[in-house]
C-alpha atoms as a PDB file:
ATOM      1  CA  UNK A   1     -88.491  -9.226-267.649  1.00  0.00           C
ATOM      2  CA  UNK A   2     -89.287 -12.814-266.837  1.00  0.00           C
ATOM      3  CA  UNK A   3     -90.889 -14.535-270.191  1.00  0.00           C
ATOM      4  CA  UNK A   4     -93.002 -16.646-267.724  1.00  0.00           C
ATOM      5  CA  UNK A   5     -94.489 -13.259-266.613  1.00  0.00           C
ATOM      6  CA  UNK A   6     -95.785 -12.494-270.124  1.00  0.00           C
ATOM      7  CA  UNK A   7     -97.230 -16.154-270.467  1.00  0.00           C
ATOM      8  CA  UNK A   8     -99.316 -15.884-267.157  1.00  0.00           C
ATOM      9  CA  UNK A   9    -100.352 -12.266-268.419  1.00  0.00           C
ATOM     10  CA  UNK A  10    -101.975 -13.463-271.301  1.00  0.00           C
ATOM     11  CA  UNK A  11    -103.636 -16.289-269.784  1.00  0.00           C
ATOM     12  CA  UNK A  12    -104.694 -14.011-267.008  1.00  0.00           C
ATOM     13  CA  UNK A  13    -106.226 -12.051-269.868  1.00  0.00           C
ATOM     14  CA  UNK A  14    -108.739 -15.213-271.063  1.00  0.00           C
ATOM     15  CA  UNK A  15    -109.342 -16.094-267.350  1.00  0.00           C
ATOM     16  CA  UNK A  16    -110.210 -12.566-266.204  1.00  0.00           C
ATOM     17  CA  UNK A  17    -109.904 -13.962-263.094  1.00  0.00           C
ATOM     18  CA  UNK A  18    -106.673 -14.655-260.492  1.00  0.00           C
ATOM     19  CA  UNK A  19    -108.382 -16.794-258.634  1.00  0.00           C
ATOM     20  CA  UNK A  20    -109.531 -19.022-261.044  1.00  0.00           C
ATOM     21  CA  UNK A  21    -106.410 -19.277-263.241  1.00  0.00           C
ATOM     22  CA  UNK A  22    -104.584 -19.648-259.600  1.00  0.00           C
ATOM     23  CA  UNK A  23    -106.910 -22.904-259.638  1.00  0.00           C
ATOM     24  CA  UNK A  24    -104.907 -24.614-262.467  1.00  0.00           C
ATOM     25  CA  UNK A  25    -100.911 -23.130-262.592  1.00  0.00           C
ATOM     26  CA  UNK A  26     -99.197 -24.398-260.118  1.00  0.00           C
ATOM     27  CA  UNK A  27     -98.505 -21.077-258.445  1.00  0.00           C
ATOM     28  CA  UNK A  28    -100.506 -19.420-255.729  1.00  0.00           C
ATOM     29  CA  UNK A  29    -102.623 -16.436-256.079  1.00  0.00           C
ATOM     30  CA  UNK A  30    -100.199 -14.141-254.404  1.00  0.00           C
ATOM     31  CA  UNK A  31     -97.480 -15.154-256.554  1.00  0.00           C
ATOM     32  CA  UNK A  32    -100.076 -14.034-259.335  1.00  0.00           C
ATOM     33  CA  UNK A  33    -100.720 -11.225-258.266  1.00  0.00           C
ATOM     34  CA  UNK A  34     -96.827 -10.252-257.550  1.00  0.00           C
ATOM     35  CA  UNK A  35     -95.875 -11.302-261.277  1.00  0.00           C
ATOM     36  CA  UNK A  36     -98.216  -8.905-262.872  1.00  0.00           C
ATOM     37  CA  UNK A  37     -97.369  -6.604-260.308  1.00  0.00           C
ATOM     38  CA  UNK A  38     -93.809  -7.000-261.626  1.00  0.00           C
ATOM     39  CA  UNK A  39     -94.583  -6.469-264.989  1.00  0.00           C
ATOM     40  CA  UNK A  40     -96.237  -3.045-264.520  1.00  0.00           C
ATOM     41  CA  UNK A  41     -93.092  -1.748-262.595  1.00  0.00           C
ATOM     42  CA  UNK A  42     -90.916  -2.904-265.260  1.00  0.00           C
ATOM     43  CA  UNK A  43     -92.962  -1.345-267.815  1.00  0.00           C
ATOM     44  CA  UNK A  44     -94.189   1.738-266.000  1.00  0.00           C
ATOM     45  CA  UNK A  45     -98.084   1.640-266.385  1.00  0.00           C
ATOM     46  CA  UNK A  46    -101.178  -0.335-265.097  1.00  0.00           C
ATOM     47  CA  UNK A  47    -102.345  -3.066-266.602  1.00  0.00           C
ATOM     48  CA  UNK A  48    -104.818  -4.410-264.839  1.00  0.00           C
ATOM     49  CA  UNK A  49    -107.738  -2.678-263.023  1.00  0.00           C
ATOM     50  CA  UNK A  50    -108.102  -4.568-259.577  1.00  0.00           C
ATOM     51  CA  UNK A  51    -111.860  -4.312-258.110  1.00  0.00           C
ATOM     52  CA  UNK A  52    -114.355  -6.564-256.394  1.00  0.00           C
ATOM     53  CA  UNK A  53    -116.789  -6.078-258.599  1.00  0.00           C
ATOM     54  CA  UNK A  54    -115.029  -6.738-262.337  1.00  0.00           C
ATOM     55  CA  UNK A  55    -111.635  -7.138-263.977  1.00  0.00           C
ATOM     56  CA  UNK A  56    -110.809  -5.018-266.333  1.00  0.00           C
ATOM     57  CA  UNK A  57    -107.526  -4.501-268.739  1.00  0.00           C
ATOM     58  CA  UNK A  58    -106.072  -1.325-269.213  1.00  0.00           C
ATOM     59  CA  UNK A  59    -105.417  -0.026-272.370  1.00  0.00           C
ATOM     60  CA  UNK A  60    -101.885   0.232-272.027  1.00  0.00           C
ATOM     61  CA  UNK A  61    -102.876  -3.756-271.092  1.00  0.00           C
ATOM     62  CA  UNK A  62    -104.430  -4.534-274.760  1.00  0.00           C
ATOM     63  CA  UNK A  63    -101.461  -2.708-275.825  1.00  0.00           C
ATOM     64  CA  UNK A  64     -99.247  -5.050-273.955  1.00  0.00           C
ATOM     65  CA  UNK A  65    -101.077  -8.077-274.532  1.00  0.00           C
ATOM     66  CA  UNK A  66    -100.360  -7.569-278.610  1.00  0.00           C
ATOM     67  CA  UNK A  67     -96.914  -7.718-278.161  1.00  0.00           C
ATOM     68  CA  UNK A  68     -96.387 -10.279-275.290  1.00  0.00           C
ATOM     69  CA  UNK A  69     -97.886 -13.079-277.606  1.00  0.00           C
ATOM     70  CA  UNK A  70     -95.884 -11.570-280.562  1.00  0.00           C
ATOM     71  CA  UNK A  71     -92.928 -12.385-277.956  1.00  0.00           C
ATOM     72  CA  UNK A  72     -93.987 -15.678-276.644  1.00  0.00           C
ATOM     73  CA  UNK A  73     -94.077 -16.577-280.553  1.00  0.00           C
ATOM     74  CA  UNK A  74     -90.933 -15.577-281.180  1.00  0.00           C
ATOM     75  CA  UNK A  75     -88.985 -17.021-278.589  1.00  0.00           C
ATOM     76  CA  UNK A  76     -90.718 -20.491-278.933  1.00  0.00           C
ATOM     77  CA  UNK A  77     -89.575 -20.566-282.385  1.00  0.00           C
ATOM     78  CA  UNK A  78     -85.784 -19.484-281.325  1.00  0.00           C
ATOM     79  CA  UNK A  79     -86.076 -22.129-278.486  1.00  0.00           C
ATOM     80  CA  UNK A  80     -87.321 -24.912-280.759  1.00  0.00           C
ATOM     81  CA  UNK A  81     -84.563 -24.078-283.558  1.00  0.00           C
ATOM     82  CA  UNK A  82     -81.726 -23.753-280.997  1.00  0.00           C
ATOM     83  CA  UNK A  83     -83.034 -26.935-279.898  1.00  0.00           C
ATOM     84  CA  UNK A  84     -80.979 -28.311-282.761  1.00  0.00           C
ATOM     85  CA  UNK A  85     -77.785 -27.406-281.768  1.00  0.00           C
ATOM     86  CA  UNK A  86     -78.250 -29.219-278.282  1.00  0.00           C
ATOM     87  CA  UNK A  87     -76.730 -32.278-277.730  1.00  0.00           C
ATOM     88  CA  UNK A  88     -79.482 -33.529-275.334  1.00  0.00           C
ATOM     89  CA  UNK A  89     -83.179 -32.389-275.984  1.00  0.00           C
ATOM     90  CA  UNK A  90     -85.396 -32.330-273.081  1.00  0.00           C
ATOM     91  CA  UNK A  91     -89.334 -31.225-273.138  1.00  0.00           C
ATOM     92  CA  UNK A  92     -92.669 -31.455-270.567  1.00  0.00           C
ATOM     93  CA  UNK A  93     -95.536 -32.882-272.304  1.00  0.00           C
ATOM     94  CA  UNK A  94     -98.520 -31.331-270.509  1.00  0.00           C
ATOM     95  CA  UNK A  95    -102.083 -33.689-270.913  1.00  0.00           C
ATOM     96  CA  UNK A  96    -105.193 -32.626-269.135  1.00  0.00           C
ATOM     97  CA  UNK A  97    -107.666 -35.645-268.988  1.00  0.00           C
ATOM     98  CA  UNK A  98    -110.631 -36.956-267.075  1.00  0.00           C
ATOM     99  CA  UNK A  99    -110.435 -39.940-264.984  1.00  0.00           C
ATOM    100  CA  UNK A 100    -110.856 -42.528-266.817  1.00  0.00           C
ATOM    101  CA  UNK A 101    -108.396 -41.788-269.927  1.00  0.00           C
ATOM    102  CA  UNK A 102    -106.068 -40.017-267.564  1.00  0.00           C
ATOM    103  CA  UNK A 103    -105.854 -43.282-264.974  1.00  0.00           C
ATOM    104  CA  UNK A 104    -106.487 -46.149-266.908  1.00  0.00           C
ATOM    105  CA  UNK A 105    -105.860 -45.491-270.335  1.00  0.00           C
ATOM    106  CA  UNK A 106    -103.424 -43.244-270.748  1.00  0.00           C
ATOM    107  CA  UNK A 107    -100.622 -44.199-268.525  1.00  0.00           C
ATOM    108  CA  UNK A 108     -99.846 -46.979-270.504  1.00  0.00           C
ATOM    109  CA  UNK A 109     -99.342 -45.203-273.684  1.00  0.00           C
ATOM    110  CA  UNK A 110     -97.246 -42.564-271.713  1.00  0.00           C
ATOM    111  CA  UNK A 111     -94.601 -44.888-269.392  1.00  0.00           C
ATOM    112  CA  UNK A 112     -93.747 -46.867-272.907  1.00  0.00           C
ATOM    113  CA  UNK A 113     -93.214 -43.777-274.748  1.00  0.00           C
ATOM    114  CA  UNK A 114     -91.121 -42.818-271.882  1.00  0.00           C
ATOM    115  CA  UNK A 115     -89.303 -45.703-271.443  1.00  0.00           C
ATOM    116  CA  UNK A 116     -88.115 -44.527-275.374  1.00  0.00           C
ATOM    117  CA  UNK A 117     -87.158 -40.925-274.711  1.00  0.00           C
ATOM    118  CA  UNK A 118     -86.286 -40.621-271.134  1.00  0.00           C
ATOM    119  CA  UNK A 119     -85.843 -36.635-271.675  1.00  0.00           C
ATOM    120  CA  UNK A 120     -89.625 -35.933-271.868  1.00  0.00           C
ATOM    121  CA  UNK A 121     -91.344 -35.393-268.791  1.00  0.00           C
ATOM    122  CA  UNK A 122     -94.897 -35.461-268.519  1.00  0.00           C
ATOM    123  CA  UNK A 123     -97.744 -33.890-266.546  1.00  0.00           C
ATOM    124  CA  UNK A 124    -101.518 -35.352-266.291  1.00  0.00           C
ATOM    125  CA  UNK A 125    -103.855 -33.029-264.757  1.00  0.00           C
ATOM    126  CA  UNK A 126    -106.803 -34.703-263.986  1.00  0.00           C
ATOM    127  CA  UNK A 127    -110.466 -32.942-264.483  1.00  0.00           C
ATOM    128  CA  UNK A 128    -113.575 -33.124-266.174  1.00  0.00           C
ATOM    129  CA  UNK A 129    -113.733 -33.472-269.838  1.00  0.00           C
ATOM    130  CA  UNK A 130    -115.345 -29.890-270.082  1.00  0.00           C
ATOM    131  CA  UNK A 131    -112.054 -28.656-267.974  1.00  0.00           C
ATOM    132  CA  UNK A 132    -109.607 -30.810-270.003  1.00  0.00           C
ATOM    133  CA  UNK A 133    -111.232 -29.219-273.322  1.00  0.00           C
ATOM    134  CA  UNK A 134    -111.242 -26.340-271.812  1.00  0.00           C
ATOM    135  CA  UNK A 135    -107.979 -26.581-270.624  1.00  0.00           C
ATOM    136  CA  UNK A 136    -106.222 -27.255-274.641  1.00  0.00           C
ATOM    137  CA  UNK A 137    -108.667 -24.189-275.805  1.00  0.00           C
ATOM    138  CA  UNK A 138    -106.856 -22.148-272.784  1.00  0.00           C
ATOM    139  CA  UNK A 139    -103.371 -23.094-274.023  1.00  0.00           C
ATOM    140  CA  UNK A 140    -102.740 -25.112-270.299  1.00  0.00           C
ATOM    141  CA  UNK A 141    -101.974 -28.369-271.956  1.00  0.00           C
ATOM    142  CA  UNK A 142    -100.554 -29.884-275.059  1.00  0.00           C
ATOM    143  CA  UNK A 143    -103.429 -32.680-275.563  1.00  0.00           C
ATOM    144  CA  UNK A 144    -106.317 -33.821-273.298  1.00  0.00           C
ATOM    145  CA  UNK A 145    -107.734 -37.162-272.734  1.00  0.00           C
ATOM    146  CA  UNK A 146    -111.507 -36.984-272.865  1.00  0.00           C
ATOM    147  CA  UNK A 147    -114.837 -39.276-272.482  1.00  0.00           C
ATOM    148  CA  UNK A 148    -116.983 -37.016-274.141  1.00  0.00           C
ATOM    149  CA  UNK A 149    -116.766 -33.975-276.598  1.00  0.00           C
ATOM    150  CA  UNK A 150    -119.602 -32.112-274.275  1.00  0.00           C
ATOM    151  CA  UNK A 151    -121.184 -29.531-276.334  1.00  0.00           C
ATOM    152  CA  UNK A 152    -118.091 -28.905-278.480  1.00  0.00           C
ATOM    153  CA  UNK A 153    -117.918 -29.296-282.195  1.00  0.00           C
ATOM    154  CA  UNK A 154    -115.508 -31.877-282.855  1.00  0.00           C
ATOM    155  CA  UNK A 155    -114.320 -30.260-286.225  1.00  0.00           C
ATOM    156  CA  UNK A 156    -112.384 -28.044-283.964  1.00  0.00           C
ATOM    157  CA  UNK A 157    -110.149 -30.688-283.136  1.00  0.00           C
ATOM    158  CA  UNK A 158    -107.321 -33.963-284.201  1.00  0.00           C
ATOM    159  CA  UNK A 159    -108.843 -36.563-282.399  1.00  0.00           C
ATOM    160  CA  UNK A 160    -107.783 -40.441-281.571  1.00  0.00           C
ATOM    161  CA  UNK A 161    -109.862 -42.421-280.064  1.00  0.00           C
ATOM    162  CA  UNK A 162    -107.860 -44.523-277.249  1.00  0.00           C
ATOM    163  CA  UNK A 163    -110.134 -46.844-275.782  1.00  0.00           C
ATOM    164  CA  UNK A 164    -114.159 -47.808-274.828  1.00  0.00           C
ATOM    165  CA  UNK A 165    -115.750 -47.736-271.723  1.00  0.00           C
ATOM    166  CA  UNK A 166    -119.223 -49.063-270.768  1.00  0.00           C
ATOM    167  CA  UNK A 167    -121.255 -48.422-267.449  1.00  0.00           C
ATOM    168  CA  UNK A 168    -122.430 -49.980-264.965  1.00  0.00           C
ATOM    169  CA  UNK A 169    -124.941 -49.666-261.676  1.00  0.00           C
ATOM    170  CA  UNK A 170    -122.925 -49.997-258.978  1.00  0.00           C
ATOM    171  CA  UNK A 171    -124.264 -50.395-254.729  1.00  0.00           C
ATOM    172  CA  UNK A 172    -122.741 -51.744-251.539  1.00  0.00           C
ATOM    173  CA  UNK A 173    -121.836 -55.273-250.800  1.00  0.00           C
ATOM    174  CA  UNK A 174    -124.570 -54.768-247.892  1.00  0.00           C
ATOM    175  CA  UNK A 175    -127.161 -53.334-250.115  1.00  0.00           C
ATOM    176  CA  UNK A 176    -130.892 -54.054-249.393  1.00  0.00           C
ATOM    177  CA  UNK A 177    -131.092 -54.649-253.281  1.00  0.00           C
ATOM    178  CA  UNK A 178    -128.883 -57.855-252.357  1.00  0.00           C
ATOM    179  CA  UNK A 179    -130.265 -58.547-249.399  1.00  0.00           C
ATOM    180  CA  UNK A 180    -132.743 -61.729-251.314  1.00  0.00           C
ATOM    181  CA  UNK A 181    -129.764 -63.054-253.107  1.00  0.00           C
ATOM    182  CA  UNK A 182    -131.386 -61.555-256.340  1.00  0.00           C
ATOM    183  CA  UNK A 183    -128.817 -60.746-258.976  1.00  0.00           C
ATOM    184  CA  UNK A 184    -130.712 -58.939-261.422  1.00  0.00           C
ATOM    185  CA  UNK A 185    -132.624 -55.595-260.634  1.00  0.00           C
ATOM    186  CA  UNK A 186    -135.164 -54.044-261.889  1.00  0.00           C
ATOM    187  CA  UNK A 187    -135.398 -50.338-262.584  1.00  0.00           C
ATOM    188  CA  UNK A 188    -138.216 -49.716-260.609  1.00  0.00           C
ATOM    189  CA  UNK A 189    -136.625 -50.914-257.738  1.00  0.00           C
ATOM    190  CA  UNK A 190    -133.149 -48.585-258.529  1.00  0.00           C
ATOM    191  CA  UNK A 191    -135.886 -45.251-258.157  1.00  0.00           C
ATOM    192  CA  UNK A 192    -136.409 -46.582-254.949  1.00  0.00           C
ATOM    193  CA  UNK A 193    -132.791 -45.610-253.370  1.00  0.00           C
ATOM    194  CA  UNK A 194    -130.871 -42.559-253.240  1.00  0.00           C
ATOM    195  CA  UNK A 195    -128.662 -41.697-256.659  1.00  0.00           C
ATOM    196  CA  UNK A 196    -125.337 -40.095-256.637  1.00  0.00           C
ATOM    197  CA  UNK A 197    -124.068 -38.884-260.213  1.00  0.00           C
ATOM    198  CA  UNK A 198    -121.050 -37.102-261.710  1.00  0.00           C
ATOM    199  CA  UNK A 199    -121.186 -32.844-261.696  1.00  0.00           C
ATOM    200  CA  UNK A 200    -121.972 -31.114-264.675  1.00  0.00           C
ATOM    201  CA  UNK A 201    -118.836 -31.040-267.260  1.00  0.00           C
ATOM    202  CA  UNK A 202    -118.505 -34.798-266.376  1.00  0.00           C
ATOM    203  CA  UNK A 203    -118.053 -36.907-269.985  1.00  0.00           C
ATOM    204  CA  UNK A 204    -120.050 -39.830-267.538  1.00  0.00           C
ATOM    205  CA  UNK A 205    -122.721 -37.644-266.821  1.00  0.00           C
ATOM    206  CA  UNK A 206    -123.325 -36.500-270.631  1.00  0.00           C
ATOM    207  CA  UNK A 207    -123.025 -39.481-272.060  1.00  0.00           C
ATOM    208  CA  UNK A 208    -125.350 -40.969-269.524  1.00  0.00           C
ATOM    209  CA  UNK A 209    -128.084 -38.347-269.889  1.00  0.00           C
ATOM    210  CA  UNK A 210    -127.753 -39.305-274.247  1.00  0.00           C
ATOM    211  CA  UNK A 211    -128.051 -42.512-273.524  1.00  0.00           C
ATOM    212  CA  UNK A 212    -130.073 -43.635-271.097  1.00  0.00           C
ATOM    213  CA  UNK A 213    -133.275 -41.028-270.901  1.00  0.00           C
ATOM    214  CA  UNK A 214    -134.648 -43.368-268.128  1.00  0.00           C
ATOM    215  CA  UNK A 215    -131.908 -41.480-265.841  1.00  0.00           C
ATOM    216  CA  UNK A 216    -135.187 -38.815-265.050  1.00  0.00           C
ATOM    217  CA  UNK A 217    -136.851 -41.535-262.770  1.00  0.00           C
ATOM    218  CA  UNK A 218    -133.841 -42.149-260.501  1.00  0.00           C
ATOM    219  CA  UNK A 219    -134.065 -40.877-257.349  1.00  0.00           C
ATOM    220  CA  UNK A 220    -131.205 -38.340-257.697  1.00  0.00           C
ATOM    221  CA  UNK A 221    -129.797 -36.667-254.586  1.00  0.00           C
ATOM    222  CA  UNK A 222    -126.093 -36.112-254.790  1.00  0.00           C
ATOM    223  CA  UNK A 223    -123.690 -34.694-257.298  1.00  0.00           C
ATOM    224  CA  UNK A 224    -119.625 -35.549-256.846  1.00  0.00           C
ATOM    225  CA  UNK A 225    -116.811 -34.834-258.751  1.00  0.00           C
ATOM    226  CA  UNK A 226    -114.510 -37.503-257.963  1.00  0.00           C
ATOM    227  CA  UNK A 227    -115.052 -41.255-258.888  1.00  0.00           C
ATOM    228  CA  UNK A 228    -112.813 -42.291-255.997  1.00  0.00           C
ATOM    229  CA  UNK A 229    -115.570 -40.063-253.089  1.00  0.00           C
ATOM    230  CA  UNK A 230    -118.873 -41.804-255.412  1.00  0.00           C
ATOM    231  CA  UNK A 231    -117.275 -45.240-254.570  1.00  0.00           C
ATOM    232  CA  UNK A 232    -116.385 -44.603-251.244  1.00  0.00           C
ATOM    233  CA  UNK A 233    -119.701 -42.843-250.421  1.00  0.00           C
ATOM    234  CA  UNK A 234    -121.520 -45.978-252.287  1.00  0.00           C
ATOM    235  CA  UNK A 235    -119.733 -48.590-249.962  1.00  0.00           C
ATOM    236  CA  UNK A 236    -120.832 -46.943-247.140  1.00  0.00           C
ATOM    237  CA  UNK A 237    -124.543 -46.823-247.480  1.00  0.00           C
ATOM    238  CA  UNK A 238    -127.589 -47.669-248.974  1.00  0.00           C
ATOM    239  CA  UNK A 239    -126.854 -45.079-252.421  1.00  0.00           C
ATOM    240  CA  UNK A 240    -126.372 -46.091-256.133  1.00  0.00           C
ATOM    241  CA  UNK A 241    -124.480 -44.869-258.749  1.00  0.00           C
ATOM    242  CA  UNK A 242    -123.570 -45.282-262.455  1.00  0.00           C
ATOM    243  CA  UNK A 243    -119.343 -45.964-262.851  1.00  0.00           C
ATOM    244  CA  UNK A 244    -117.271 -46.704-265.379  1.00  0.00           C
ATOM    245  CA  UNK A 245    -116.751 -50.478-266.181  1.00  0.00           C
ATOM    246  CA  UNK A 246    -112.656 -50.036-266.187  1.00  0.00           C
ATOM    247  CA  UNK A 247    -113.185 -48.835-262.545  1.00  0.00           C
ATOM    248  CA  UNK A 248    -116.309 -50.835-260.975  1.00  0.00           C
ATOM    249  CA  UNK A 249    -114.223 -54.300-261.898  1.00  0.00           C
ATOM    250  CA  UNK A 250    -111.378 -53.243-259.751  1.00  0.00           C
ATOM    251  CA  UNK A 251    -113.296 -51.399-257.180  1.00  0.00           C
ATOM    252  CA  UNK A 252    -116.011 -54.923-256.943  1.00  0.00           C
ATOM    253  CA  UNK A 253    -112.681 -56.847-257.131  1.00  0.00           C
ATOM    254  CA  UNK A 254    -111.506 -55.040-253.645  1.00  0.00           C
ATOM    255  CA  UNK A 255    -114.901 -55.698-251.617  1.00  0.00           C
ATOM    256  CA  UNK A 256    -115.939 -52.265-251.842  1.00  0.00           C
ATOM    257  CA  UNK A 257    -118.734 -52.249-254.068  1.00  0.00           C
ATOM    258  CA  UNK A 258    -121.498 -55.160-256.171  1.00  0.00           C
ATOM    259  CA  UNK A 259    -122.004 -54.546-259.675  1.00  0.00           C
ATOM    260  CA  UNK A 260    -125.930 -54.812-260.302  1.00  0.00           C
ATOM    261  CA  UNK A 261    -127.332 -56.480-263.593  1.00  0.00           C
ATOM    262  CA  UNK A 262    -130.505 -54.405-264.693  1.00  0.00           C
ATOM    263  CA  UNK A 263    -133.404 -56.336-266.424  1.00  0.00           C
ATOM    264  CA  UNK A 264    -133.732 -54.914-269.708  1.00  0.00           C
ATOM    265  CA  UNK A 265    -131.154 -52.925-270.085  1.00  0.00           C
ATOM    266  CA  UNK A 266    -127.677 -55.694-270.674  1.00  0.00           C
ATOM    267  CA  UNK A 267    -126.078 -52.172-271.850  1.00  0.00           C
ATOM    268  CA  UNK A 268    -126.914 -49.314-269.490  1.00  0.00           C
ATOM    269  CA  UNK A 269    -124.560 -46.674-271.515  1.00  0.00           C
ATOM    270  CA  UNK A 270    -121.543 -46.747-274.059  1.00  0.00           C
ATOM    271  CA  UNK A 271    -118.685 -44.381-275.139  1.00  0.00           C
ATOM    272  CA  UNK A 272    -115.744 -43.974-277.159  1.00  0.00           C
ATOM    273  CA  UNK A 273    -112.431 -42.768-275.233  1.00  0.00           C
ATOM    274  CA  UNK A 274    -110.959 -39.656-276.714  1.00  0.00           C
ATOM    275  CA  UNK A 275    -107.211 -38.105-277.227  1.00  0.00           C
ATOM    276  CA  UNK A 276    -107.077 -34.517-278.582  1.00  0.00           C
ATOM    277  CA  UNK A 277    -105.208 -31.799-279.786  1.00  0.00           C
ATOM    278  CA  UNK A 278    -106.357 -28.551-281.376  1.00  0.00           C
ATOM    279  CA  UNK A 279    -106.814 -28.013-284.864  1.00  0.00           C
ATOM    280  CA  UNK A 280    -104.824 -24.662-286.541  1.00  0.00           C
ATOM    281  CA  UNK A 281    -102.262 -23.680-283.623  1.00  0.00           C
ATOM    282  CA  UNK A 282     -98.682 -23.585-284.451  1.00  0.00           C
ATOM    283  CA  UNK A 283     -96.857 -27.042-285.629  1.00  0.00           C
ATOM    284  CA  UNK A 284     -96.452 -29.164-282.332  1.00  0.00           C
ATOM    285  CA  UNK A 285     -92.272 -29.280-280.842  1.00  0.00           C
ATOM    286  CA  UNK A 286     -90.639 -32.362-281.939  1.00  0.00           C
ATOM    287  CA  UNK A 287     -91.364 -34.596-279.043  1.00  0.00           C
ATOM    288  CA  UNK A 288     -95.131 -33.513-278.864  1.00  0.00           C
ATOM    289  CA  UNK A 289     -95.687 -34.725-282.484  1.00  0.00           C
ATOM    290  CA  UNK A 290     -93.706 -37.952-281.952  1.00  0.00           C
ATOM    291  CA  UNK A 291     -96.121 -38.760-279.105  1.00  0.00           C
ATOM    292  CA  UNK A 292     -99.222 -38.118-281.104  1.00  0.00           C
ATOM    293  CA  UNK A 293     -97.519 -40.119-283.395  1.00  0.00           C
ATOM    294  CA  UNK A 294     -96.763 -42.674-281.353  1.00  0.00           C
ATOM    295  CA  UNK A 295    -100.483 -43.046-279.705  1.00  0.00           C
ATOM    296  CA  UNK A 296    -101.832 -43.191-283.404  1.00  0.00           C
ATOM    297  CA  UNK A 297     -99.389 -45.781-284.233  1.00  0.00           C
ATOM    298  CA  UNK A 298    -100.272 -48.176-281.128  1.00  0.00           C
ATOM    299  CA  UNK A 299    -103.674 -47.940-281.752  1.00  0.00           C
ATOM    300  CA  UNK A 300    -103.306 -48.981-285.158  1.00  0.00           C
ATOM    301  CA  UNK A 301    -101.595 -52.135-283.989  1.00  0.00           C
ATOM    302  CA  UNK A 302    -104.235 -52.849-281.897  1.00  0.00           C
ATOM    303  CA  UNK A 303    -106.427 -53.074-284.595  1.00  0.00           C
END
């Protein structure tokens, strides 16, 4: 019995779907599918129902499930005190973040902590911030790097905050908003082009629909889930969009977009930059909580 097995069980058993937790282990669906397939020959008895139209676990599944987390438990613990004994330590620190913490912020903190203790390695997976939280709920990653809490209650959570980020209206160099040499717009003439904003579960898009209610009389026509496609998809027509400040700067710095001053509005939106962990799961492994430490610790200096 692989104990990898059990751990892709269980979280099969939140997902209720293999195509969706396919989406974020980094194993295929058929590989899955052939693990749990495993597991029921090794234990003699179906676990999961496998139809179209629902998933369903098997009682001798919820019987299963009981003891595979009583397992997982138990041979954390043994691998974390064994740990002791070793002469070298190593351990994969696993961070799911949005963009802007995950490529701007966070890299920093993580390549100096590394440069410390060259036996962690560490994993960003880059999302939304509803995917990243969801992601820590889900037990896929240690801590996530977030722009906004979304509808979550942020008792449920340690929390640091890393960083602040600011927006900005962004166009192409070629824009007909630039076309008179003007550099401040108004927003009458922003409802006037096409708008591309973030999907829904984007920390952007919340915190821009909080804070800046005017966002109903834009002319919005395309959603994206990528910063990189909005900018690219900006510079190469007559669209707007609303970016991060940490991004526009480098992104107006390379030709590829203008940054437009609104009247009225010298702050379009504002947010605090977010690193997490869950509240009430088992103590973290020794290099997990020396890297929350650490993060606290830096941004302490900084102040």
């Amino acid at each position: 019995m692989n104990i990898e097995y059990l751990r892709n069980f269980i979280k099969l058993t939140q997902y209720q779907s293999f195509s969706e937790l396919a989406k974020d282990i980094p194993i295929s669906q058929s590989t899955l599918s052939h693990q749990i397939s495993q597991l029921e020959k090794d234990f003699g008895a179906v676990l999961i129902e496998r139809t179209t139209k629902k998933f369903e676990i098997t009682e001798a599944g919820i019987i299963l499930l009981d003891y595979a987390k009583k397992i997982i438990n138990l041979f954390d613990s043994c691998e974390q005190e064994l740990s002791k004994f070793s002469e070298q330590k190593f351990e994969d620190i696993v961070i799911s973040a949005s963009s802007i913490p995950g490529s701007h912020v966070l890299p920093k903190f993580i390549t100096d902590f590394r440069n410390e203790n060259p036996n962690v390695d560490f994993k960003i997976l880059i999302n939304n911030s509803q995917n990243s939280i969801e992601n820590l709920k889900k037990g896929l990653a240690d801590f996530s790097g977030i722009g906004s809490f979304i509808n979550y209650n942020k008792d449920e959570f340690d929390y640091i905050q890393i960083g602040t980020d600011k927006f900005n209206f962004i166009c192409s160099p070629s824009h007909d908003l630039l076309k008179d040499g003007n550099n401040e717009i108004t927003l009458d003439q922003l409802t006037k082009y096409p708008f591309i904003w973030r999907e829904h579960g984007s920390g952007m898009r919340d915190i821009f629909k909080r804070q800046f209610p005017d966002y109903k009389k834009l002319n919005i026509k395309l959603e994206m889930n990528d910063n990189d496609s909005i900018i690219t998809a900006v510079s190469e027509s007559n669209y707007i969009s609303i970016m991060s400040e940490m991004m526009v700067k480098k992104a107006e710095k390379a030709g590829l977009i203008k940054i437009l001053e609104i009247n009225n509005h010298p702050i379009i939106a504002k947010r605090p930059l977010y690193f997490i962990k869950l509240k009430g799961v088992k103590e973290l492994s020794e290099f997990k909580k020396k890297f929350w430490n650490y993060v606290i610790e830096i941004i302490k200096k900084k102040k």
